[in-house]
C-alpha atoms as a PDB file:
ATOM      1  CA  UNK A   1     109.952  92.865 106.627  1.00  0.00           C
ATOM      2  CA  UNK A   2     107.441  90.767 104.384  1.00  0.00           C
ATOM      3  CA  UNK A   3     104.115  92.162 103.013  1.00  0.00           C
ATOM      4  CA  UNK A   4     101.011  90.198 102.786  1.00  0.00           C
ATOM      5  CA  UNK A   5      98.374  92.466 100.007  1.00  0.00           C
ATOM      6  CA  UNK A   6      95.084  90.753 100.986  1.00  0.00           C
ATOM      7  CA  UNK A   7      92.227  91.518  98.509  1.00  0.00           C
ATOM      8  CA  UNK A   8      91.824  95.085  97.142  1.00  0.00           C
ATOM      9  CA  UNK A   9      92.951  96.404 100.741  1.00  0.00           C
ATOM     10  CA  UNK A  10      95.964  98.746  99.841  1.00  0.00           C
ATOM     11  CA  UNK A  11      97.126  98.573 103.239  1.00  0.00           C
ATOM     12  CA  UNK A  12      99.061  94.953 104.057  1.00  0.00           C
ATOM     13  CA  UNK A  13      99.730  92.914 106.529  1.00  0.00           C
ATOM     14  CA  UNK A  14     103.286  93.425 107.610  1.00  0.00           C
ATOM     15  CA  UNK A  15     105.205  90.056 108.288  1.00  0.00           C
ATOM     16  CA  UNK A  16     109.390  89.488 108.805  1.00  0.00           C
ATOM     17  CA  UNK A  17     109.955  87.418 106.106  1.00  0.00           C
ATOM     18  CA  UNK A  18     111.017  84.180 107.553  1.00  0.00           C
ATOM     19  CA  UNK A  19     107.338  84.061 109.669  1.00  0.00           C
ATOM     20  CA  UNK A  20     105.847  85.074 105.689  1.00  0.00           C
ATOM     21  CA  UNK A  21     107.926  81.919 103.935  1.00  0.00           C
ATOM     22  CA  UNK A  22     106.194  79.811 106.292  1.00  0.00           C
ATOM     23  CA  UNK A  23     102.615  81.275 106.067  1.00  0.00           C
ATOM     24  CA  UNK A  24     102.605  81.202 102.667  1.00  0.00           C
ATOM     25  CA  UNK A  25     102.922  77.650 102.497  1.00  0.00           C
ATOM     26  CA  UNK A  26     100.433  77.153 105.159  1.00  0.00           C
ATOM     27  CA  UNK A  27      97.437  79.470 102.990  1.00  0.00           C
ATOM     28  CA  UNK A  28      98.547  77.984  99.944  1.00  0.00           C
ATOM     29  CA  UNK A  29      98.218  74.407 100.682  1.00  0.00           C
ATOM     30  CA  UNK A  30      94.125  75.327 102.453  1.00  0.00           C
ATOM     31  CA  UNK A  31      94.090  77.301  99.108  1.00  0.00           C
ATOM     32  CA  UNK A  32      94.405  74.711  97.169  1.00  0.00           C
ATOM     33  CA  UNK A  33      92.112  72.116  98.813  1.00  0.00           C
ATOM     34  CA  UNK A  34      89.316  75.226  98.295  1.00  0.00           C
ATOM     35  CA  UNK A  35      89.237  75.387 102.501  1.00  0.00           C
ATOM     36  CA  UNK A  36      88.775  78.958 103.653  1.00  0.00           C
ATOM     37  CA  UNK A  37      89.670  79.819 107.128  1.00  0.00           C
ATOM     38  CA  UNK A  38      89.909  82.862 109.474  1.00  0.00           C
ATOM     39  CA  UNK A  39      93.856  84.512 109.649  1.00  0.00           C
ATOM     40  CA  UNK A  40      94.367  86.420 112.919  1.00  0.00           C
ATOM     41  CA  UNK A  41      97.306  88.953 112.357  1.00  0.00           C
ATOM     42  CA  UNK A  42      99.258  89.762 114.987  1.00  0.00           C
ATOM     43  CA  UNK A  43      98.849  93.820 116.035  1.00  0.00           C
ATOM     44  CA  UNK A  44     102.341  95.575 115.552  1.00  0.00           C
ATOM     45  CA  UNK A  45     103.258  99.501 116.762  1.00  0.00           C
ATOM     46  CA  UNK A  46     101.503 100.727 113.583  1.00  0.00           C
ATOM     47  CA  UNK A  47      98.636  98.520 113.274  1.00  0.00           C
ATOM     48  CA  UNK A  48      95.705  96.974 115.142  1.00  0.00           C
ATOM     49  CA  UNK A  49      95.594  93.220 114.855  1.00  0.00           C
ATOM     50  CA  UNK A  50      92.995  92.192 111.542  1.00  0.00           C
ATOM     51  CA  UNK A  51      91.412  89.216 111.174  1.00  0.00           C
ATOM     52  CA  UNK A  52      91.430  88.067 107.474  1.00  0.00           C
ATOM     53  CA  UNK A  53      88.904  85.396 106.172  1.00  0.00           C
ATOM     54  CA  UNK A  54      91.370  83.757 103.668  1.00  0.00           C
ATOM     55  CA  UNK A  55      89.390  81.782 100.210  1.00  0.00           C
ATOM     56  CA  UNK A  56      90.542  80.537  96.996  1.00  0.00           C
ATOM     57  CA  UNK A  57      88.705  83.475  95.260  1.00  0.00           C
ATOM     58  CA  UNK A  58      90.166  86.114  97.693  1.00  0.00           C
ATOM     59  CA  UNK A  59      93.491  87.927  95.701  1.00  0.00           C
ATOM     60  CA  UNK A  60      96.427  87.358  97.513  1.00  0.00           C
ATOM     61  CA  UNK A  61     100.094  88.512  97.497  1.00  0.00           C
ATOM     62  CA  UNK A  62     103.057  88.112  99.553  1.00  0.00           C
ATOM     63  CA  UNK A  63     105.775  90.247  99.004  1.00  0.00           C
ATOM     64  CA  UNK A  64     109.339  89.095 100.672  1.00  0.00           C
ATOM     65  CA  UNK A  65     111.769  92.380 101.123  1.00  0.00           C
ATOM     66  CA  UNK A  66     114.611  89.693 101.164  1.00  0.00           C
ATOM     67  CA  UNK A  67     116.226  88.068  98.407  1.00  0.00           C
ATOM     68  CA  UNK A  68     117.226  84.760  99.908  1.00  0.00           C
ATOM     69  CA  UNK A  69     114.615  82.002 100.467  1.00  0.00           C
ATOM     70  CA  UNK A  70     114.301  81.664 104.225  1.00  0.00           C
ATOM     71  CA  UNK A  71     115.111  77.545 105.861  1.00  0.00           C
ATOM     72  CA  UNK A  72     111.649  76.479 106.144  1.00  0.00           C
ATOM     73  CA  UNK A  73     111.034  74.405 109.325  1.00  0.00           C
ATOM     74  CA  UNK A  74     108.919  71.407 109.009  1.00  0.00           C
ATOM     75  CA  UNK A  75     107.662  71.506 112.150  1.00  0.00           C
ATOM     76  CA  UNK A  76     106.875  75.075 112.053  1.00  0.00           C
ATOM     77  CA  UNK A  77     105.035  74.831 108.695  1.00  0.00           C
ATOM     78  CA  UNK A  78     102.833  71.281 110.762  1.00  0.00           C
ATOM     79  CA  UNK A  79     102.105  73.838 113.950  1.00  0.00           C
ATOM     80  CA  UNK A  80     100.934  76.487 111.607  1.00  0.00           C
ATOM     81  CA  UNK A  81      98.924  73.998 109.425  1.00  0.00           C
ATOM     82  CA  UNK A  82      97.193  72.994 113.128  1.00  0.00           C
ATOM     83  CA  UNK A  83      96.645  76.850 113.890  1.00  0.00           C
ATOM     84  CA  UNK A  84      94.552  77.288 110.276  1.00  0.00           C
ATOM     85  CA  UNK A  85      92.698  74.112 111.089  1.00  0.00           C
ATOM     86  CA  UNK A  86      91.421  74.948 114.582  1.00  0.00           C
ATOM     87  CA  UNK A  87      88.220  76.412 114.855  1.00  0.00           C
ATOM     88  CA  UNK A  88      90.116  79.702 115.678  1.00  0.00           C
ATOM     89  CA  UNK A  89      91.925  79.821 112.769  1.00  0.00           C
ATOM     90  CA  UNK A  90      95.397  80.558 111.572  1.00  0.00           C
ATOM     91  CA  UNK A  91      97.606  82.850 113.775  1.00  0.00           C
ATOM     92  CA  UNK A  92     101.154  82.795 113.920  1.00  0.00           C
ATOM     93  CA  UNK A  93     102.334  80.743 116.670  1.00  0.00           C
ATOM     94  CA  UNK A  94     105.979  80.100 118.039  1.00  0.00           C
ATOM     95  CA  UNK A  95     108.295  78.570 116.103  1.00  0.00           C
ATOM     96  CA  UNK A  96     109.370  74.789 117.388  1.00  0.00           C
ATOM     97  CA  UNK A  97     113.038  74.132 117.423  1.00  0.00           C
ATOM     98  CA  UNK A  98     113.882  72.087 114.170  1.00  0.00           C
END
């Protein structure tokens, strides 16, 4: 299980780390065009969902409890990247078949 450390908040976002490689890619490429955008986290046992508004000058980290790099799915990463530009905002969706 992934960790997303958003801002000073010492609690993070937990994510498995396959759904986190993906993300990542998705908040660093808005990132680096300067485009913020909302991130609705999904709620798990131990947490409530949180809604994250994501900016270039916010500090981010992810932290992947894995050691391999996960297959990233194109498709996955172009549904995400649709999520994050919809007036709703980024939320993980399911994944497509590849």
């Amino acid at each position: 299980m992934g960790r997303l450390y958003y801002s000073e908040d010492p609690a993070p976002v937990e994510i498995e780390d396959r759904t986190l490689a993906h993300i990542r890619l998705v908040v660093m490429n808005k990132l680096r065009r300067g485009e913020g955008f909302m991130f609705e986290t999904d709620a798990t046992p131990v947490m409530t969902r949180r809604d994250l508004w994501m900016e270039p000058s916010i500090s981010l980290q992810f932290h992947f409890s894995g050691s391999k790099r996960p297959q990233i799915n194109p498709r996955w990463v172009d549904a995400l990247m649709e999520a994050a530009n919809s007036p709703a905002g980024l939320r993980i969706v399911p994944e497509p078949s590849s």
